[in-house]
Protein backbone atom coordinates (compact mmCIF):
# COMPACT_ATOMS: atom_id res chain seq x y z
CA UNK A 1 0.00 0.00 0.00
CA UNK A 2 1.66 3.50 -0.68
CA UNK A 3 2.31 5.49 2.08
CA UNK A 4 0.37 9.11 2.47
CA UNK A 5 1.69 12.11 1.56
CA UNK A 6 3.29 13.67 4.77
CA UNK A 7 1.39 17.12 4.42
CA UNK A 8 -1.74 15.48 3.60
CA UNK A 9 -1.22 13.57 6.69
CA UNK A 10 -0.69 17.10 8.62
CA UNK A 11 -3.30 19.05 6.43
CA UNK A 12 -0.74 21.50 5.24
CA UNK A 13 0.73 23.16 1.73
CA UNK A 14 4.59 21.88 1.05
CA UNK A 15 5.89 25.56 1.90
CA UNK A 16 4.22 25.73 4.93
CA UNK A 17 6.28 27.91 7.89
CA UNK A 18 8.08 25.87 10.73
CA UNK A 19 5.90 27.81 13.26
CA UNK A 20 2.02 26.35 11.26
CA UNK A 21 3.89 23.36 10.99
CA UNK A 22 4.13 22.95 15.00
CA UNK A 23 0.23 24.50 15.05
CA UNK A 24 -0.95 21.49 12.19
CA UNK A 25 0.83 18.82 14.28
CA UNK A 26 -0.05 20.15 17.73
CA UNK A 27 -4.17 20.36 16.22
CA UNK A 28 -3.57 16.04 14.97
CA UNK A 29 -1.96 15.25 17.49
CA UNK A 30 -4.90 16.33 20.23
CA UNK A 31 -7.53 15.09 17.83
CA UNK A 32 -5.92 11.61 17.51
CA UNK A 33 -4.20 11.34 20.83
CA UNK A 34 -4.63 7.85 22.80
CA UNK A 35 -6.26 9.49 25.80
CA UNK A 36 -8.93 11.05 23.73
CA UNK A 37 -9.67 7.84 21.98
CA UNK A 38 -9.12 4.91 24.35
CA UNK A 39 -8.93 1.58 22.77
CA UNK A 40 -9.26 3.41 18.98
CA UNK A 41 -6.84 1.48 17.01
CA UNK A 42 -7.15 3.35 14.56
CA UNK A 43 -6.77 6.72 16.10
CA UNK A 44 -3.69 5.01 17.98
CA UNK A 45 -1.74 4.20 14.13
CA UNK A 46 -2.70 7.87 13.12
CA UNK A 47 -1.15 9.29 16.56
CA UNK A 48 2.05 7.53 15.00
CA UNK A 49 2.13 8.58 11.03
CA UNK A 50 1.39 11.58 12.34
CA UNK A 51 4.11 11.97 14.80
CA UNK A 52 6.44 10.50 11.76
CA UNK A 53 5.14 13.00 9.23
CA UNK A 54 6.39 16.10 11.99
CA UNK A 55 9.25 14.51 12.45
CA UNK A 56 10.50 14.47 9.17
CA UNK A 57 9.10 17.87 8.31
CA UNK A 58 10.18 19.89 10.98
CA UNK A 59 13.97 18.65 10.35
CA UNK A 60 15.53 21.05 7.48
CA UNK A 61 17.84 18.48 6.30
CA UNK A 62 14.98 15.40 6.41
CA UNK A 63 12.62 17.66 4.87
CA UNK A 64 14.49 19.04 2.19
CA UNK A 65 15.47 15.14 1.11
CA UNK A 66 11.92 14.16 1.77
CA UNK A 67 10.63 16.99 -0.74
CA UNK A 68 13.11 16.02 -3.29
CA UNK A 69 13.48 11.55 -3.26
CA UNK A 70 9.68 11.63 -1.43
CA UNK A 71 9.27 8.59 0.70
CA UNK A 72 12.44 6.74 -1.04
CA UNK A 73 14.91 9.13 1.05
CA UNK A 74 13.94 6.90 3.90
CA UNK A 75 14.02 3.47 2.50
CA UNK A 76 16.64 1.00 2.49
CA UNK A 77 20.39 1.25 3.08
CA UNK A 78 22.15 4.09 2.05
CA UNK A 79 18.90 6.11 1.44
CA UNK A 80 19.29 9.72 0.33
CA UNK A 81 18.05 10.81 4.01
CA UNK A 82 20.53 12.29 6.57
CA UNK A 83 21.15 9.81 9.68
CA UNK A 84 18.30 10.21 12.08
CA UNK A 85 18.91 9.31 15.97
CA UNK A 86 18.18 5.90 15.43
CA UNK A 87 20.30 5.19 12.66
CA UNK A 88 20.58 5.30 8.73
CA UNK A 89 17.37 5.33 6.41
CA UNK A 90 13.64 5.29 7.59
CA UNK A 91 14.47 3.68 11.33
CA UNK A 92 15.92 7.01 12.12
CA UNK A 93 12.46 8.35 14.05
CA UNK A 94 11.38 9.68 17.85
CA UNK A 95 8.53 8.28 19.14
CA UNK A 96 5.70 10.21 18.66
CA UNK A 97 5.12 10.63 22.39
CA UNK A 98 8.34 12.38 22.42
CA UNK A 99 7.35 14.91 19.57
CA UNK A 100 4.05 15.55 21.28
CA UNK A 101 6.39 16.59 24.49
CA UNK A 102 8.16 19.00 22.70
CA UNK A 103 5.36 20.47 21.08
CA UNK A 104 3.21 20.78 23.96
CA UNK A 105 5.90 21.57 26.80
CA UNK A 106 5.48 18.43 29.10
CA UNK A 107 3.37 15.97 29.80
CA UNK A 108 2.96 12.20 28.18
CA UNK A 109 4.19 9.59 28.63
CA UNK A 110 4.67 5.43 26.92
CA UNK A 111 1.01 4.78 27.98
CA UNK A 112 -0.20 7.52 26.52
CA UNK A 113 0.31 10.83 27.54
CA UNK A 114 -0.66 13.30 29.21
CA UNK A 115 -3.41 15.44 26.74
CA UNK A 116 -5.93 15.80 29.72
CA UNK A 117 -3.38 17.89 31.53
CA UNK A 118 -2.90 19.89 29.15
CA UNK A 119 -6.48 20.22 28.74
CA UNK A 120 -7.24 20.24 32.28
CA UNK A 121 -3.92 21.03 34.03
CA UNK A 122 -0.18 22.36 32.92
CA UNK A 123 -0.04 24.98 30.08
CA UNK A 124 2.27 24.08 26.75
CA UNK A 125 5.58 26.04 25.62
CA UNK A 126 4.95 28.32 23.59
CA UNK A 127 7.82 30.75 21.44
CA UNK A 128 9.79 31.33 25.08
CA UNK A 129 6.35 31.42 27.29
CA UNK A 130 3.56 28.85 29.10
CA UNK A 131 0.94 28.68 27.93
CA UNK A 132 -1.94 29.38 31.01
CA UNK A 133 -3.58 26.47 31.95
CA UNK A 134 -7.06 25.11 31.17
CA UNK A 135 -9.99 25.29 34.17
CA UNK A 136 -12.68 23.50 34.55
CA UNK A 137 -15.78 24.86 36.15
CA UNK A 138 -19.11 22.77 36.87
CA UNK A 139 -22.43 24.50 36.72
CA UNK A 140 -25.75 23.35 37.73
CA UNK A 141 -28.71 24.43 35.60
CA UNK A 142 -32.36 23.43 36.07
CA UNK A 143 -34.23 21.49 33.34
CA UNK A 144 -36.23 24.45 32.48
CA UNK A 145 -33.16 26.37 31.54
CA UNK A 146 -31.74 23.50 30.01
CA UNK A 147 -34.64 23.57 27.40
CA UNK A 148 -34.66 27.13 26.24
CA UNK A 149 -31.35 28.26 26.64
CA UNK A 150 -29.97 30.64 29.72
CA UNK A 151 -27.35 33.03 30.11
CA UNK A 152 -25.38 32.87 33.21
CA UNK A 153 -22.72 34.63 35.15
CA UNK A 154 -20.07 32.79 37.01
CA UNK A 155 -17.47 33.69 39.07
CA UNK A 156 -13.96 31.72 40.02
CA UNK A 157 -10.87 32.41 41.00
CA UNK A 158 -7.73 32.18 38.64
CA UNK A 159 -4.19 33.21 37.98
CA UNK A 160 -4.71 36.55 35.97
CA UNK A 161 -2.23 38.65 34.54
CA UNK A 162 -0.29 40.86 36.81
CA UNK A 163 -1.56 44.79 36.26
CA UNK A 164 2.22 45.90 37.42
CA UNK A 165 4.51 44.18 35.09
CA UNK A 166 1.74 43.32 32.39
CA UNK A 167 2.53 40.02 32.61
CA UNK A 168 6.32 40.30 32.18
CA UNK A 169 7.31 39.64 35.26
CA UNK A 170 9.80 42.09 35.36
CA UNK A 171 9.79 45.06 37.50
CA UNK A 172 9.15 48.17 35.62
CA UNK A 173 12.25 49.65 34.11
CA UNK A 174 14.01 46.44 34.59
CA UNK A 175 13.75 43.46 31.28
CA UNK A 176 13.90 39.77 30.57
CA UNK A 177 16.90 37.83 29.09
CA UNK A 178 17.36 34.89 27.74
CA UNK A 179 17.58 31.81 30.19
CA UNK A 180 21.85 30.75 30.37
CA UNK A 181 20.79 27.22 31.55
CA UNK A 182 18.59 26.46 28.70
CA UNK A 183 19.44 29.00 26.05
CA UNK A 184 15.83 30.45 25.59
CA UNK A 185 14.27 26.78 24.43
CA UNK A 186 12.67 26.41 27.75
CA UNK A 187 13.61 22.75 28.14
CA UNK A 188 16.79 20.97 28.54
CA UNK A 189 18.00 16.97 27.64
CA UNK A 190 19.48 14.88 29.71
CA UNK A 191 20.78 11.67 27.90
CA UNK A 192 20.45 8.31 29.30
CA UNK A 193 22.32 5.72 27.06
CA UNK A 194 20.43 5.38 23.74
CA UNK A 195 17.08 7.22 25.77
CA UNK A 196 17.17 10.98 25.60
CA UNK A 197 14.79 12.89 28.21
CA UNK A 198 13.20 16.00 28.01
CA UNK A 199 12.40 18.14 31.09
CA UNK A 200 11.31 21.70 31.91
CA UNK A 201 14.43 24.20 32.54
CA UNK A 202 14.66 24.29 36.44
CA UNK A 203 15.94 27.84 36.54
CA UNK A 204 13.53 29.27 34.41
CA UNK A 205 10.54 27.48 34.87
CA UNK A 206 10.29 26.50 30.92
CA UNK A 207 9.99 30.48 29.72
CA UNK A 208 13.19 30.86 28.50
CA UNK A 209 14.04 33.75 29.85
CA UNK A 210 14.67 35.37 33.16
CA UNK A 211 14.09 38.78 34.56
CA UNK A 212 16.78 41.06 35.60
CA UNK A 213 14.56 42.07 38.84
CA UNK A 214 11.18 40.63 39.42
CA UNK A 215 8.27 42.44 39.50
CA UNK A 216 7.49 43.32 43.63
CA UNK A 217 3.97 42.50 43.39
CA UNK A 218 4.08 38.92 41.47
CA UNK A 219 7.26 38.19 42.39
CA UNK A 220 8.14 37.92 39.05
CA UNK A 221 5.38 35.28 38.24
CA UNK A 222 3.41 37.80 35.87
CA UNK A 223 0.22 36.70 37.34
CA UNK A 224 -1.59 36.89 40.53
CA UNK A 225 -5.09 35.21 41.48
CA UNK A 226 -7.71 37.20 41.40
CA UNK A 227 -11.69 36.46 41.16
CA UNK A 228 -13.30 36.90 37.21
CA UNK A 229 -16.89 37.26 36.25
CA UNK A 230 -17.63 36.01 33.08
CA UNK A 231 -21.09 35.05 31.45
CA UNK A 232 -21.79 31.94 29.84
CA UNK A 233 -24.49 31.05 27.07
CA UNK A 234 -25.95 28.34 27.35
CA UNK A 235 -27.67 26.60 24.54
CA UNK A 236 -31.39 24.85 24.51
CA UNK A 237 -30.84 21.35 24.36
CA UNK A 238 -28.09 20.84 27.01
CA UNK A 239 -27.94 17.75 29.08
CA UNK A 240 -25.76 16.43 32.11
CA UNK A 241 -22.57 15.96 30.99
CA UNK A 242 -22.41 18.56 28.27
CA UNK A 243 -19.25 20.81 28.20
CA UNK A 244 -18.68 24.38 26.94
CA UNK A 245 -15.71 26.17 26.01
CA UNK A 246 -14.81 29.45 26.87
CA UNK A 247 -12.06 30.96 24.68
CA UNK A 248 -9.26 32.45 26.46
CA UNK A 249 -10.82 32.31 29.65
CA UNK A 250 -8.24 29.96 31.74
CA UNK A 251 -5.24 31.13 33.72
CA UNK A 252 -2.88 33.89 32.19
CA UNK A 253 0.16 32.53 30.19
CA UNK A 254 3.76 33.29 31.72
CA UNK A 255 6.15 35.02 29.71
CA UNK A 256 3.71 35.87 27.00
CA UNK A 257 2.58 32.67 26.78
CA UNK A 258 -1.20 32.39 25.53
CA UNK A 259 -4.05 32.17 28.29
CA UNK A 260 -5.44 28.78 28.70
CA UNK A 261 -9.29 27.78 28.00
CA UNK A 262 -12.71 27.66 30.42
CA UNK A 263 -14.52 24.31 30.36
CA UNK A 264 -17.67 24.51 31.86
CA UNK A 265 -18.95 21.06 32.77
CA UNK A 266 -23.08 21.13 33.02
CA UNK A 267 -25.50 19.39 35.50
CA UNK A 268 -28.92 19.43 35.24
CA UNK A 269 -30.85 18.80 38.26
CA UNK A 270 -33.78 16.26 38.46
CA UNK A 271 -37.41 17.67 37.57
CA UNK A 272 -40.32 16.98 40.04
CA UNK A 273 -42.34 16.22 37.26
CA UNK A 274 -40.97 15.32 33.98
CA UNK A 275 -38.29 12.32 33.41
CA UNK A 276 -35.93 13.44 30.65
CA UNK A 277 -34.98 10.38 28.16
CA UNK A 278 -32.48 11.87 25.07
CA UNK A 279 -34.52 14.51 23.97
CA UNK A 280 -37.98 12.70 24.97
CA UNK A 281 -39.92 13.69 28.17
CA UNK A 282 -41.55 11.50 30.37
CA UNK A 283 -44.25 12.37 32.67
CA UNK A 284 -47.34 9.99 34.62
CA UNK A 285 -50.81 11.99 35.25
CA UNK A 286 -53.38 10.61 37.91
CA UNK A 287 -57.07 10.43 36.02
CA UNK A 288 -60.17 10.08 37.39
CA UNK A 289 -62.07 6.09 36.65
CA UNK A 290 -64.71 8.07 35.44
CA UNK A 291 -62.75 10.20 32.56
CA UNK A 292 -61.29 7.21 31.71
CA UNK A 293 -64.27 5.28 30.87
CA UNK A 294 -66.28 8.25 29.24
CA UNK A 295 -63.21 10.31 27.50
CA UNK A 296 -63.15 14.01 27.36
CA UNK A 297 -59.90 16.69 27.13
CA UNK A 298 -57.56 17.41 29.86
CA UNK A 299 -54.88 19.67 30.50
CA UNK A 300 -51.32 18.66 30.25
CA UNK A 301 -48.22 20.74 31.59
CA UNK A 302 -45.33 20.77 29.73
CA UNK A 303 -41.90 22.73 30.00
CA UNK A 304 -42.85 25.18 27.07
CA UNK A 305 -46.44 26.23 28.85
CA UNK A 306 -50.09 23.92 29.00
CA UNK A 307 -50.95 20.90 25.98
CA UNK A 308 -54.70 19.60 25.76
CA UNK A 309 -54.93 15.80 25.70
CA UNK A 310 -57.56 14.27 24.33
CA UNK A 311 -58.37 10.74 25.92
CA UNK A 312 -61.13 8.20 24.27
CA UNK A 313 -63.54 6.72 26.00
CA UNK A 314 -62.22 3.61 27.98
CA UNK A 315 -58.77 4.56 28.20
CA UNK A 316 -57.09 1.52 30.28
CA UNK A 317 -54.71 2.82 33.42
CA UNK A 318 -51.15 2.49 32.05
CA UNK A 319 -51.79 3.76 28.54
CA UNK A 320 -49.05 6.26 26.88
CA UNK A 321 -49.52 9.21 24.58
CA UNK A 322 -47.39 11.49 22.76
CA UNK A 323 -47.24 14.81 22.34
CA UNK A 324 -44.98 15.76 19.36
CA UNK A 325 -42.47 18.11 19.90
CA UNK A 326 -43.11 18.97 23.17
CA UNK A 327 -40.02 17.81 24.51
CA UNK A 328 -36.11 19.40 24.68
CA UNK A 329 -34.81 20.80 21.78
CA UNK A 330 -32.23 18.54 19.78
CA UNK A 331 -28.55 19.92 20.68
CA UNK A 332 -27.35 18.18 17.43
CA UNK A 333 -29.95 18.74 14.61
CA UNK A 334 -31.26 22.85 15.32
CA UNK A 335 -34.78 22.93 14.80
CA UNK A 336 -35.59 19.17 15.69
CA UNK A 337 -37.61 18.80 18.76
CA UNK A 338 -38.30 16.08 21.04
CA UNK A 339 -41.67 14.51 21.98
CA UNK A 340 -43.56 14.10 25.77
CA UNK A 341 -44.43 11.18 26.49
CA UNK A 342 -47.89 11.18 29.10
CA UNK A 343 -48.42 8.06 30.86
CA UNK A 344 -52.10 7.95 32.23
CA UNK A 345 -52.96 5.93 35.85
CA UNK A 346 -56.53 5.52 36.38
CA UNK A 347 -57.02 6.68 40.46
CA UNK A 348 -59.95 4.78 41.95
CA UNK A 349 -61.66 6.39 44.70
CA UNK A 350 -60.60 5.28 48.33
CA UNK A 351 -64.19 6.85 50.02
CA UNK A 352 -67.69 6.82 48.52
CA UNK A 353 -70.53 9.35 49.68
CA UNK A 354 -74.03 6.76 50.19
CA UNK A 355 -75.55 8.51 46.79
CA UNK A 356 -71.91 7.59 44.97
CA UNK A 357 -72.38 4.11 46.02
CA UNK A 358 -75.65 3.60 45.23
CA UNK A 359 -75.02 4.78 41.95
CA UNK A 360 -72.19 2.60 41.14
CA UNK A 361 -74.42 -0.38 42.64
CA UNK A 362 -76.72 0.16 40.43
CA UNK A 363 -73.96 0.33 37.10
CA UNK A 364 -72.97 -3.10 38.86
CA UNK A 365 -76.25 -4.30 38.28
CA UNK A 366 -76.83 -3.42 34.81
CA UNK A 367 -73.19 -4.31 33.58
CA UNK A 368 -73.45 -7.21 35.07
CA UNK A 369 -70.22 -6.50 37.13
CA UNK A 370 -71.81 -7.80 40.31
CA UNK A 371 -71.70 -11.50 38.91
CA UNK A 372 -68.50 -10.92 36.62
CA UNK A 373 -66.55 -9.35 38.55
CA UNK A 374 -63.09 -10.26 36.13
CA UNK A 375 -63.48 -9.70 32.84
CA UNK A 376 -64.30 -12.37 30.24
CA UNK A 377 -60.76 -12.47 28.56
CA UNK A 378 -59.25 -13.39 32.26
CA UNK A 379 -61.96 -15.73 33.43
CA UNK A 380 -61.22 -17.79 30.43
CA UNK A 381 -57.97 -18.39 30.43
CA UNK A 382 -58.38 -18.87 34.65
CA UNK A 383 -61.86 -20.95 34.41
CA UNK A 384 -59.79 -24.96 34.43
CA UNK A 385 -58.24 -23.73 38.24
CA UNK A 386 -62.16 -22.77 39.50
């Protein structure tokens, strides 16, 4: 089978820069990363080309032979490709879990990785900054507001940038320069035989860079935690478990880095009447034995304001009816609508007046109820045990 074009396999044009490059790879590499797709074999093999493709590409030397012999500069001994680090020809590759650590700044690991942290946890390295971490904040709605839609406002506390410094982290007058330890990459290797380890620059944190005198009021963190108010809109349709993402609305970057996202994780709280089941609703109503046998119209509530129901004569207790699209809005397809779903339970009265009893003794009488008391269907089947 031929192999895929390495761009194609990164979505990009053949001139593209070194710095879209890093963005293509770092955009595959969270769609197709193991922990977002456990047990996806497929996703798993993709994680790989993908981290082969980058690999290749974001090497001058490897990319320059790959544009010129294709996939050949890679094959067989004495290929037109440079050495890589594990040899000569197309065995010369990183593991992809080590490309997606240098991308993203941390994190990962041989099982997998670490793409939840960044998602939930430690920011990436980013051009001499951190990126700000992502936060996650859970909100409870009701199921009212999770049918039409709500705006909310939310408050939480996070690490904002500092108003002194401006997020530099130097004090004013003073300036940053590049990190002597790591040489402004934010990240230094440590070799360990034919293993080569990555880790975060201890003396500068992973920015790069240090400050000449650090900013007196956040120490020369360029951030400080303070509360924010934002406010979230939330669509119809929402359920438990849904998850919006607020744009920028994380922790301040350090060092320039870009500020991390808002997740807000949604709850919404059990109804008193109405059972929610996908984008059905589910509700029982108590009828009186005498509606039931006769029929007529009743009023049904539902979460967008009162239904009529019309019941036909000798409607059995138990019986279901729909009421089309009177249920929550579809999140996925705008415009569709669920149905409620009214189960009926025929109440039979636990007192009788003397004139209610008389009267019923006397439909006995001329149903013939007093000496059938079953009905026929029953009896029939139950007649060989009598």
């Amino acid at each position: 089978m031929a192999k895929q074009d390495y761009y194609e396999l990164l979505g990009v044009a053949k001139g593209v820069s070194e710095e879209d490059l890093k963005k293509a790879y770092r955009k595959k590499a969270i769609q197709y990363h193991p922990d977002k797709n456990p047990g996806n074999k497929e996703a798993e093999e993709m994680f790989k080309k993908i981290g082969h493709a980058y690999e290749v590409l974001k090497d001058p030397e490897k990319r320059a032979a790959y544009d010129r012999y294709g996939h050949a500069a890679f094959e067989g001994p004495g290929a037109g490709a440079p050495r890589g680090p594990g040899g000569a020809g197309g065995g010369g590759f990183h593991d992809p879990f080590d490309i997606f650590r240098e991308v993203f700044g941390g994190g990962g690991g041989g099982g997998g990785g670490g793409v939840f942290d960044e998602m939930f946890g430690g920011g990436g390295q980013r051009d001499g900054g951190r990126d700000g971490a992502d936060l996650r904040y859970d909100l409870e709605i009701s199921l009212e507001e999770a049918a039409r839609g709500v705006e909310k406002e939310i408050t939480f506390r996070k690490n904002m940038v500092c108003d002194r410094c401006e997020g530099n982290g130097a004090e004013p007058g003073s300036k940053r320069t590049t990190c002597p330890t790591c040489r402004g990459t934010g990240q230094i290797r440590r070799s360990g035989g034919i293993i080569t380890f990555t880790q975060t620059c201890p003396t500068c944190g992973g920015a790069g860079t240090k400050v000449e005198k650090a900013c007196t009021q956040c120490r020369g963190e360029g951030r400080l935690p303070r509360t924010a108010k934002i406010n979230v809109r939330i669509p119809p349709g929402v359920d438990t478990g849904s998850r919006l993402r607020s744009v920028g609305n994380g922790e301040a970057g350090v060092a320039g880095g870009e500020s991390g996202d808002l997740y807000i994780v949604l709850t919404v709280k059990d109804h008193e009447l109405f059972e929610r089941q996908g984008d059905d609703l589910f509700c029982e109503i108590p009828i009186k034995f005498t509606l039931a046998a006769l029929g007529g119209t009743i009023e049904v509530p539902t979460l967008f304001g009162k239904a009529s129901l019309k019941l036909p004569g000798g409607t059995q207790s138990g019986t279901t009816f729909r009421l089309r699209g009177k249920g929550m809005p579809s999140l996925r397809n705008r415009g569709d609508q669920g149905d409620q779903l009214v189960r009926v339970h025929v109440e039979v009265p636990q007192s009788l007046s003397s004139e209610q009893r008389k009267i019923l003794e006397q439909f006995a009488l001329v149903s013939g109820d007093a000496e059938n008391p079953t009905s026929k269907s029953w009896f029939e089947k139950a007649k060989k045990f009598f």
